[in-house]
Protein backbone atom coordinates (compact mmCIF):
# COMPACT_ATOMS: atom_id res chain seq x y z
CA UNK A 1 0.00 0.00 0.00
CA UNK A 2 2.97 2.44 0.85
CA UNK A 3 4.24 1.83 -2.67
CA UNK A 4 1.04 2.51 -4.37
CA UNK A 5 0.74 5.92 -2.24
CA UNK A 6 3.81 6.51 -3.21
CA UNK A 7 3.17 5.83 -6.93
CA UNK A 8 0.16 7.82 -7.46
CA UNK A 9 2.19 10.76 -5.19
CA UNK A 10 5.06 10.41 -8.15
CA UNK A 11 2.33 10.31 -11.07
CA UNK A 12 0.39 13.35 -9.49
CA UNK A 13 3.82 15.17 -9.80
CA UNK A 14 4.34 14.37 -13.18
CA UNK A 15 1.27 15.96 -14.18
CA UNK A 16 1.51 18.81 -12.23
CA UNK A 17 4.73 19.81 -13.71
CA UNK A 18 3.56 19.01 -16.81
CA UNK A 19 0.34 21.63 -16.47
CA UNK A 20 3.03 24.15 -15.57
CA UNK A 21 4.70 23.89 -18.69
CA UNK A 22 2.21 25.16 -20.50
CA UNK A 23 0.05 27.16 -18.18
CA UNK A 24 1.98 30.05 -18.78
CA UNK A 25 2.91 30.55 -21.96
CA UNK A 26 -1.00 29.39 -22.96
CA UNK A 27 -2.08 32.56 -20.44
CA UNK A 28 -0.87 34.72 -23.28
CA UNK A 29 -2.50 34.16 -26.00
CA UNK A 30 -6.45 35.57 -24.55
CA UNK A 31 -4.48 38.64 -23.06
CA UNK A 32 -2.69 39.26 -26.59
CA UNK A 33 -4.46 42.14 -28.09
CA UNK A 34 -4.38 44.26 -24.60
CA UNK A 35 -0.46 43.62 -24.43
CA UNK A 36 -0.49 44.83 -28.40
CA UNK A 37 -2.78 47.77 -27.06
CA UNK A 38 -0.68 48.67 -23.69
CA UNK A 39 2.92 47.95 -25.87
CA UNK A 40 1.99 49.02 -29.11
CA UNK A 41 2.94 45.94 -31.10
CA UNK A 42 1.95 45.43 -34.48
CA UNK A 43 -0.49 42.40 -35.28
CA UNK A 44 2.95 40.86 -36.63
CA UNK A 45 5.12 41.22 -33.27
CA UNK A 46 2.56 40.53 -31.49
CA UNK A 47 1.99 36.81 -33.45
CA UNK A 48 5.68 36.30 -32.93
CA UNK A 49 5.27 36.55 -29.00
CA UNK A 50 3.80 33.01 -29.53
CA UNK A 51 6.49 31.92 -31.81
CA UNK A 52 9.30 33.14 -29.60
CA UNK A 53 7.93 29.96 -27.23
CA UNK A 54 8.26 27.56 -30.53
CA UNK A 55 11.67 28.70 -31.53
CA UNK A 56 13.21 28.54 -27.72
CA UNK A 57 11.65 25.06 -27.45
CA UNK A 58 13.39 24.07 -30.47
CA UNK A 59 16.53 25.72 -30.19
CA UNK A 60 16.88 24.52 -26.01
CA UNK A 61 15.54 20.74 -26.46
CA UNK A 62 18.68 19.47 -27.70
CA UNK A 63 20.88 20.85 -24.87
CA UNK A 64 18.07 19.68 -22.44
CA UNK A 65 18.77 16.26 -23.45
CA UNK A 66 22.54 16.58 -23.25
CA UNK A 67 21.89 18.11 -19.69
CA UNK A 68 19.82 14.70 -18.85
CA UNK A 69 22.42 12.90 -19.75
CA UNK A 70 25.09 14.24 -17.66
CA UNK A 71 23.02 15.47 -14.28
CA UNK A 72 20.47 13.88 -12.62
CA UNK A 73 17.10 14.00 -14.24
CA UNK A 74 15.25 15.01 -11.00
CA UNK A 75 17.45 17.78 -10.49
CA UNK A 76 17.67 18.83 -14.11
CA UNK A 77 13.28 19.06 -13.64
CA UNK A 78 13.54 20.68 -10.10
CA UNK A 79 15.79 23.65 -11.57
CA UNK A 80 13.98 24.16 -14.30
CA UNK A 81 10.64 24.41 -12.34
CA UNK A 82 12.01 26.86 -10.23
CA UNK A 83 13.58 29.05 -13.26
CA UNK A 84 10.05 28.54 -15.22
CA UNK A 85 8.53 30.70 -12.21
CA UNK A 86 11.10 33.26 -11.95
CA UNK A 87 10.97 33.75 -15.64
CA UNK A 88 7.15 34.21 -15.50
CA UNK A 89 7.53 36.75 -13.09
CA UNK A 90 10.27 38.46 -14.98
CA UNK A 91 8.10 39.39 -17.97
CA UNK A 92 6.68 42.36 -15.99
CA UNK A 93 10.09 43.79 -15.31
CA UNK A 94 10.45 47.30 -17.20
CA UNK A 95 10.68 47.98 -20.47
CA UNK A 96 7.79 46.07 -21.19
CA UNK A 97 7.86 45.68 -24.63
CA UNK A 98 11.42 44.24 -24.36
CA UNK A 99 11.20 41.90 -21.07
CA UNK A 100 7.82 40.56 -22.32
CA UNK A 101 10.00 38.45 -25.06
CA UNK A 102 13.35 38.19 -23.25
CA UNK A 103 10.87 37.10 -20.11
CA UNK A 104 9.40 34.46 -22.52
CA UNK A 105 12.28 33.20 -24.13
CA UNK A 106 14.09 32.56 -20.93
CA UNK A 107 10.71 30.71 -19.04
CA UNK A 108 10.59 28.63 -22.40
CA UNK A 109 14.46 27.48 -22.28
CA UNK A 110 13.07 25.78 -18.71
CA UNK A 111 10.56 24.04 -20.24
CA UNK A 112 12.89 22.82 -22.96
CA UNK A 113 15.34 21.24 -20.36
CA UNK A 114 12.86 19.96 -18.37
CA UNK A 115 11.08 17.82 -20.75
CA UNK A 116 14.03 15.32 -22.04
CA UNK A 117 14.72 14.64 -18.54
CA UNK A 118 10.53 13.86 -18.24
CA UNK A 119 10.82 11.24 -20.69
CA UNK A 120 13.95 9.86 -18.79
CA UNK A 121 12.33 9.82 -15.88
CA UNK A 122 9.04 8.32 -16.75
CA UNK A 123 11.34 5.25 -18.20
CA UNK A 124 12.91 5.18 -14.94
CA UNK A 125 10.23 5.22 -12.60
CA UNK A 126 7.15 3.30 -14.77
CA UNK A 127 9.37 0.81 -17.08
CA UNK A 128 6.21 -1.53 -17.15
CA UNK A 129 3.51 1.70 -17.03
CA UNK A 130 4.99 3.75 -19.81
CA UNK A 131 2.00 4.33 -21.90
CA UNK A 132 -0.08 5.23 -18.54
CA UNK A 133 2.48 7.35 -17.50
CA UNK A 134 3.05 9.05 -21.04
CA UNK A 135 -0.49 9.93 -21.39
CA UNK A 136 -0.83 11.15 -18.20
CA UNK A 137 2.08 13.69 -18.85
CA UNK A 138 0.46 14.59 -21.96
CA UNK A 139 -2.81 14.75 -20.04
CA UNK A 140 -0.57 17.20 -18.23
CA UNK A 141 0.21 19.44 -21.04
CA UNK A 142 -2.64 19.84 -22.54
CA UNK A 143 -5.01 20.68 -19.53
CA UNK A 144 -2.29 23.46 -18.83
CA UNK A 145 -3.07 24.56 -22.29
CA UNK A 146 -6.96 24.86 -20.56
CA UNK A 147 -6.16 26.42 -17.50
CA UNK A 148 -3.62 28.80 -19.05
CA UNK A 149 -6.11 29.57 -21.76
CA UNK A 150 -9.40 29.13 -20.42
CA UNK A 151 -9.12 30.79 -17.31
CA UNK A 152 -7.07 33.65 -17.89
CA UNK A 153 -9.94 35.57 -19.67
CA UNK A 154 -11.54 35.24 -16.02
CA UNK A 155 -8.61 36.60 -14.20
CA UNK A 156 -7.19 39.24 -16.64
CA UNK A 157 -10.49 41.89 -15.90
CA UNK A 158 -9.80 41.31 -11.99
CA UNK A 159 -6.59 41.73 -12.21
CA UNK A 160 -5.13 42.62 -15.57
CA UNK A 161 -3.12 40.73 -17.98
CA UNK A 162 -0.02 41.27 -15.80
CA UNK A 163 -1.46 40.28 -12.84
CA UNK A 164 -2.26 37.02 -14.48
CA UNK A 165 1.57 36.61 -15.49
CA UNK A 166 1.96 36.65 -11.50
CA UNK A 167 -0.74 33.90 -10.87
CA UNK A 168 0.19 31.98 -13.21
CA UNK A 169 4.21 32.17 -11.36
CA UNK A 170 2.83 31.55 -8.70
CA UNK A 171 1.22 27.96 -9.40
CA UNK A 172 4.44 27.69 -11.21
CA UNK A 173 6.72 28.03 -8.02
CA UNK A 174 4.21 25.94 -5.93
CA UNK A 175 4.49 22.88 -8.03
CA UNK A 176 8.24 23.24 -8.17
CA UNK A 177 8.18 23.36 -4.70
CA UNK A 178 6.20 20.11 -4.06
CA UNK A 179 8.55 17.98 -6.96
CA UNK A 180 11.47 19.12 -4.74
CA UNK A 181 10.25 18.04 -1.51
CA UNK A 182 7.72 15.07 -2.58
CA UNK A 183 9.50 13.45 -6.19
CA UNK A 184 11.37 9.84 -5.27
CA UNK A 185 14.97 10.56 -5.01
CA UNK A 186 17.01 9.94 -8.38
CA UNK A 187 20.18 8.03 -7.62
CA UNK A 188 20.54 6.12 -10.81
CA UNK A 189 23.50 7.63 -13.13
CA UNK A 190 22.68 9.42 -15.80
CA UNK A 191 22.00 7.53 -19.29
CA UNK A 192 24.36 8.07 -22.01
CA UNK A 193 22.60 9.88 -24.78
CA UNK A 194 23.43 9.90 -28.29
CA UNK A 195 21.86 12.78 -30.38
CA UNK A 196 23.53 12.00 -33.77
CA UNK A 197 21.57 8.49 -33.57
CA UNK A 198 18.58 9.76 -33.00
CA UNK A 199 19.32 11.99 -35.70
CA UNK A 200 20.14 8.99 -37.65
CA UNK A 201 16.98 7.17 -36.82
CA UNK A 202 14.20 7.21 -39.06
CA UNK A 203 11.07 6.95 -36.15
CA UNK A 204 12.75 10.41 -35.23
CA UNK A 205 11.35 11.84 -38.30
CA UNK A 206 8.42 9.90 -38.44
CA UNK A 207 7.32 11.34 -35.13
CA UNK A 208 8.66 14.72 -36.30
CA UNK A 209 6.62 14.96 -39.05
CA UNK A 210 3.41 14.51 -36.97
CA UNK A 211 4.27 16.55 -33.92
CA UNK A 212 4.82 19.66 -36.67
CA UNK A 213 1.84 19.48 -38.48
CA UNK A 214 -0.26 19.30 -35.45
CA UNK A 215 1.81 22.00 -33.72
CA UNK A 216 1.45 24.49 -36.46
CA UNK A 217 -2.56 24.19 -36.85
CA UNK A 218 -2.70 24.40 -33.29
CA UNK A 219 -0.55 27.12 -32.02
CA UNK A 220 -1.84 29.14 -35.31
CA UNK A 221 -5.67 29.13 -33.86
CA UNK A 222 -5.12 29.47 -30.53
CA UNK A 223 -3.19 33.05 -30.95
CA UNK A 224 -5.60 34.23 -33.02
CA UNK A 225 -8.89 32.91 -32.08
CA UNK A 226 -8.87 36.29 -29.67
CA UNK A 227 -9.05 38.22 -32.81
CA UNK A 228 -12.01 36.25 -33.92
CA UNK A 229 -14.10 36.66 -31.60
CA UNK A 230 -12.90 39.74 -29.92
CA UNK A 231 -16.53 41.40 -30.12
CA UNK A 232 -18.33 38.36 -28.34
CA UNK A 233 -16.96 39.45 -25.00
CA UNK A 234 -14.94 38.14 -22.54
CA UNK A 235 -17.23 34.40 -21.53
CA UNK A 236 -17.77 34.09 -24.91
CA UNK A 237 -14.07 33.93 -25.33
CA UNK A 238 -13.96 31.62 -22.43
CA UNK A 239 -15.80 29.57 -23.36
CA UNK A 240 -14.58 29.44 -27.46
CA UNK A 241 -10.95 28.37 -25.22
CA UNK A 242 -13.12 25.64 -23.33
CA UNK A 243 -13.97 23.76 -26.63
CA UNK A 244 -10.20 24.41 -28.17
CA UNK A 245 -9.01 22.96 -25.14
CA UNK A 246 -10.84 21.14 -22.67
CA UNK A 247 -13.80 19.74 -23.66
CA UNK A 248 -11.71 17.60 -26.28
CA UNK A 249 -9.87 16.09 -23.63
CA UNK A 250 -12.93 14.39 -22.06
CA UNK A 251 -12.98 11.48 -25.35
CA UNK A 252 -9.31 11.37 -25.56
CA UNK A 253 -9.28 10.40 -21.47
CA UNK A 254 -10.71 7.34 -22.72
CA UNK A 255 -8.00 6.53 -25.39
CA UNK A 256 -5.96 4.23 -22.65
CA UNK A 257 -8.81 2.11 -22.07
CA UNK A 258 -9.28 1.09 -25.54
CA UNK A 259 -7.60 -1.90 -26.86
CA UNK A 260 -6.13 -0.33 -29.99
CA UNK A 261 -2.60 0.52 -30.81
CA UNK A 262 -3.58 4.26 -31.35
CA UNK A 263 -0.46 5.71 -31.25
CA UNK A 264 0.80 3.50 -34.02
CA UNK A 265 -2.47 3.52 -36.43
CA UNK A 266 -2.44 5.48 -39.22
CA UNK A 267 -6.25 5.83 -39.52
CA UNK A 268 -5.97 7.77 -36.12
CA UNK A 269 -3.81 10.74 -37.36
CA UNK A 270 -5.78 10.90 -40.62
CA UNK A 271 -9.48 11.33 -38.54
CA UNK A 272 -7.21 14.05 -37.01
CA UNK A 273 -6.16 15.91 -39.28
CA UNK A 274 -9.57 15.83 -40.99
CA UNK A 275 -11.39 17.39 -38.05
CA UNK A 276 -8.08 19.99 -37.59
CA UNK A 277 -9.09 20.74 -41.91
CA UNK A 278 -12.78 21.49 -41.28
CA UNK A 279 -12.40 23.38 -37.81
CA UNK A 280 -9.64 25.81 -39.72
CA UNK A 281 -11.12 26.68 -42.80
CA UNK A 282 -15.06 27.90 -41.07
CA UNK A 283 -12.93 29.97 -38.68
CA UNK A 284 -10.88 31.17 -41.76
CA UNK A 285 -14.18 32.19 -42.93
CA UNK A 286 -15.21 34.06 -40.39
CA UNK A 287 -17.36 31.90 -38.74
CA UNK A 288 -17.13 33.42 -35.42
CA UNK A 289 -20.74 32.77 -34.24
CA UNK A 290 -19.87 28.89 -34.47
CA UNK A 291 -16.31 29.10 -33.34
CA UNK A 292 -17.04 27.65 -30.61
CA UNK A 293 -17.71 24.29 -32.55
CA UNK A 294 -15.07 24.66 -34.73
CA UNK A 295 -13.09 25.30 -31.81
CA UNK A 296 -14.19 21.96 -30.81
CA UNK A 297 -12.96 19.83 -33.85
CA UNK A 298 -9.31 21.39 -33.91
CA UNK A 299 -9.05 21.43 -30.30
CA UNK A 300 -9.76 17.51 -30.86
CA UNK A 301 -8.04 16.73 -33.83
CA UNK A 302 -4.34 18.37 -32.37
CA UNK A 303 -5.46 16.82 -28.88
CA UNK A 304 -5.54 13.67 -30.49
CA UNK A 305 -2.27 13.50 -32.09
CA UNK A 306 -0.32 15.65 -29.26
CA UNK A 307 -1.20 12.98 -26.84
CA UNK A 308 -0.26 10.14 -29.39
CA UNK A 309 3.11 11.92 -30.48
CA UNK A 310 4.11 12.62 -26.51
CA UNK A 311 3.49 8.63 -26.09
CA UNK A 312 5.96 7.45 -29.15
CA UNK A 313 9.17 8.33 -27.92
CA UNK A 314 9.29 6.88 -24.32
CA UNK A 315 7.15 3.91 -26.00
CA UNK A 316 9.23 2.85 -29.03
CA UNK A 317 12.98 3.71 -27.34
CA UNK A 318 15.00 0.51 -26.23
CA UNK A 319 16.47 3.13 -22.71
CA UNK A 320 16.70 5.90 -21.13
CA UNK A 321 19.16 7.74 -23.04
CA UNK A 322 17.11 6.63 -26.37
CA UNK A 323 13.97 8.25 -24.89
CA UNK A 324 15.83 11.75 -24.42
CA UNK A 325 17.65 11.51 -27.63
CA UNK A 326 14.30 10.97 -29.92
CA UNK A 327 12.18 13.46 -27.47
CA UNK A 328 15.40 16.41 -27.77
CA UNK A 329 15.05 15.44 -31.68
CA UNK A 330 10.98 15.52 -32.20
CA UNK A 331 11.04 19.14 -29.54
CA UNK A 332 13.81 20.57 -31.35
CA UNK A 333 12.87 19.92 -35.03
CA UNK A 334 9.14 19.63 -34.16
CA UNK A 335 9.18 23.16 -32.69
CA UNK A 336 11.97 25.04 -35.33
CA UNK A 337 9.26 23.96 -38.49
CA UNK A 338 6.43 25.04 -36.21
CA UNK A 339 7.33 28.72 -36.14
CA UNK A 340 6.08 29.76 -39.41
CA UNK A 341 2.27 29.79 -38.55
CA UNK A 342 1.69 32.55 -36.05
CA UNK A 343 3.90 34.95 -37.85
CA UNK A 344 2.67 33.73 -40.92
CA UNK A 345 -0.67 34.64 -39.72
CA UNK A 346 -0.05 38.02 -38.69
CA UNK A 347 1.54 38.75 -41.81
CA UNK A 348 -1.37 37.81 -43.77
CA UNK A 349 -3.54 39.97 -41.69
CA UNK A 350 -1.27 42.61 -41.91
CA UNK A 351 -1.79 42.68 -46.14
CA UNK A 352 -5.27 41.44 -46.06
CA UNK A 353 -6.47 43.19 -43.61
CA UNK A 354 -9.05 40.22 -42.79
CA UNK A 355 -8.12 38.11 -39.85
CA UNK A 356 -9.57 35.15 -41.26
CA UNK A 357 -6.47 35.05 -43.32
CA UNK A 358 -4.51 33.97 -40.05
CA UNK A 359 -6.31 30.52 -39.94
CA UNK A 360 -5.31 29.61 -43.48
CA UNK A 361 -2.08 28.14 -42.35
CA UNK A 362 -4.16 26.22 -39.78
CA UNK A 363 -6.01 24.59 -43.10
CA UNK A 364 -2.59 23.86 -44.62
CA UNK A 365 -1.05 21.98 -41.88
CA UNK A 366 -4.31 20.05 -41.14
């Protein structure tokens, strides 16, 4: 019984870090256009706040990995945690318009070392729960991209946008505290990782190539979906967020249960994408009275594959340093090709003047 505490103590932690890796950067995206107001960024700068999180990721998964292979991989997650908070805060430090990206990029570089040494760790500590484990980190992720996103247009008129910067720390620093005091001590060595074979190894790219697509649709309509429906008022926003990002995680809570392969099926990813196609192209046309459906079906069909991509490479990797190698690999490559879309986007709406322009790279990557 002490064990099993224990375990569902450990698995608790892993998704609470998890939520905090995305809680905060998915708080900006609802506050956007009153940072563009209060900093006077164009619709273009403004886009690229949400790519400066892509590009980091990409750029800092690599060393994260290298980092997991030479320190511990509790310790590697416990400083990070820590920094993630401190970073949040720092976004408010003066000048604004500067700090809000440096704050950003620096918060982001945690979350890029922490997650290599995730995927070590859930290896380590669930070598015979690893798809249970694996979704529930995913769980993790995405229902910080709901609280982040869904909740934040609730805070930000009590207490403005940077006041929700500061909650959002603070859960941060809370959760690292708890993985510091309450995560099972780490004293295995650290696994040898090899980046140039994951480079070499072709499930890399395989998993690559879904993680991007799904990335770009996703990250594209959540920045801009604010712009959408920026008339409807503040719940209505709310709740547009809700469908995008919770409700679709109420089906895929099931996925475990089933006895299919998903990860591995093709026919899953191509349902995806499908319902990703049709939720892009009625918000590209303006459909802002139904975005809340169409919400829905993206929010599903990236939910879907995110959870299936963060499974493959703790699943399909012989050890530890394997996991890290093909996680720094899909992060680092996954992220760099997802950049495009938000400032993509903004650029279209800059010449069209139409922001249903922004979702067309949404369609694309469906």
């Amino acid at each position: 019984m002490g064990w099993l505490r224990r375990s569902r103590v450990t698995l608790a932690l892993i998704w609470l870090t998890a939520f905090n890796l995305r809680s905060i950067v998915f708080g900006v995206p609802p506050v956007l256009p009153t940072i563009r107001s209060d900093l006077h960024l164009s619709f273009a700068l403004a886009g690229s706040l949400t790519s400066v999180f892509l590009l980091v990721l990409a750029v800092g998964s690599i060393p994260g990995a290298l980092l997991a292979g030479r320190f511990p991989a509790r310790r590697v997650v416990s400083v990070a945690s820590v920094a993630l908070a401190l970073f949040a805060a720092a976004r408010l430090l003066p000048p604004g318009w500067l700090w809000v990206f440096a704050g950003t990029a620096l918060l982001t570089l945690a979350v890029a070392f922490a997650q290599p040494a995730m995927a070590v760790l859930i290896r380590r500590w669930f070598p015979d729960r690893i798809t249970r484990a694996s979704n529930l980190y995913g769980n993790g992720l995405l229902l910080g991209n709901v609280g982040g996103s869904s909740l934040t247009p609730l805070i930000a008129p009590l207490v403005g946008w940077r006041g929700s910067f500061l909650a959002w720390g603070g859960i941060a620093l809370l959760g690292a505290l708890l993985w510091s005091r309450f995560a099972p001590t780490d004293t295995a060595p650290p696994p040898p990782v090899s980046i140039s074979a994951a480079l070499r190894d072709p499930r890399a790219w395989q998993i690559t190539g879904l993680f991007v697509f799904q990335n770009l649709a996703y990250f594209t309509v959540a920045t801009w979906i604010p712009f959408l429906v920026r008339d409807k008022g503040a719940l209505y926003a709310s709740i547009v967020y809700l469908c995008l990002n919770c409700f679709p995680i109420l089906p895929l809570l099931a996925l475990p249960l089933l006895r299919w392969n998903y990860p591995l099926s093709t026919t899953f990813y191509v349902l995806a994408g499908l319902l990703t196609v049709v939720g892009a192209a009625g918000m590209m046309l303006g459909l802002a009275n139904l975005a809340w459906a169409l919400a829905l079906m993206v929010g599903l069909g990236c939910g879907a594959a995110f959870v299936a991509v963060m499974t493959l490479p703790p699943l399909v990797a012989t050890d530890e340093g394997e996991a890290a190698g093909l996680s720094a690999v899909v992060f680092a490559f996954g992220y760099l090709l997802s950049v495009a879309g938000p400032v993509l986007a903004g650029l279209l709406v800059d010449r069209s003047g139409g922001v249903g322009s922004a979702f067309g790279p949404a369609v694309v990557a469906g």
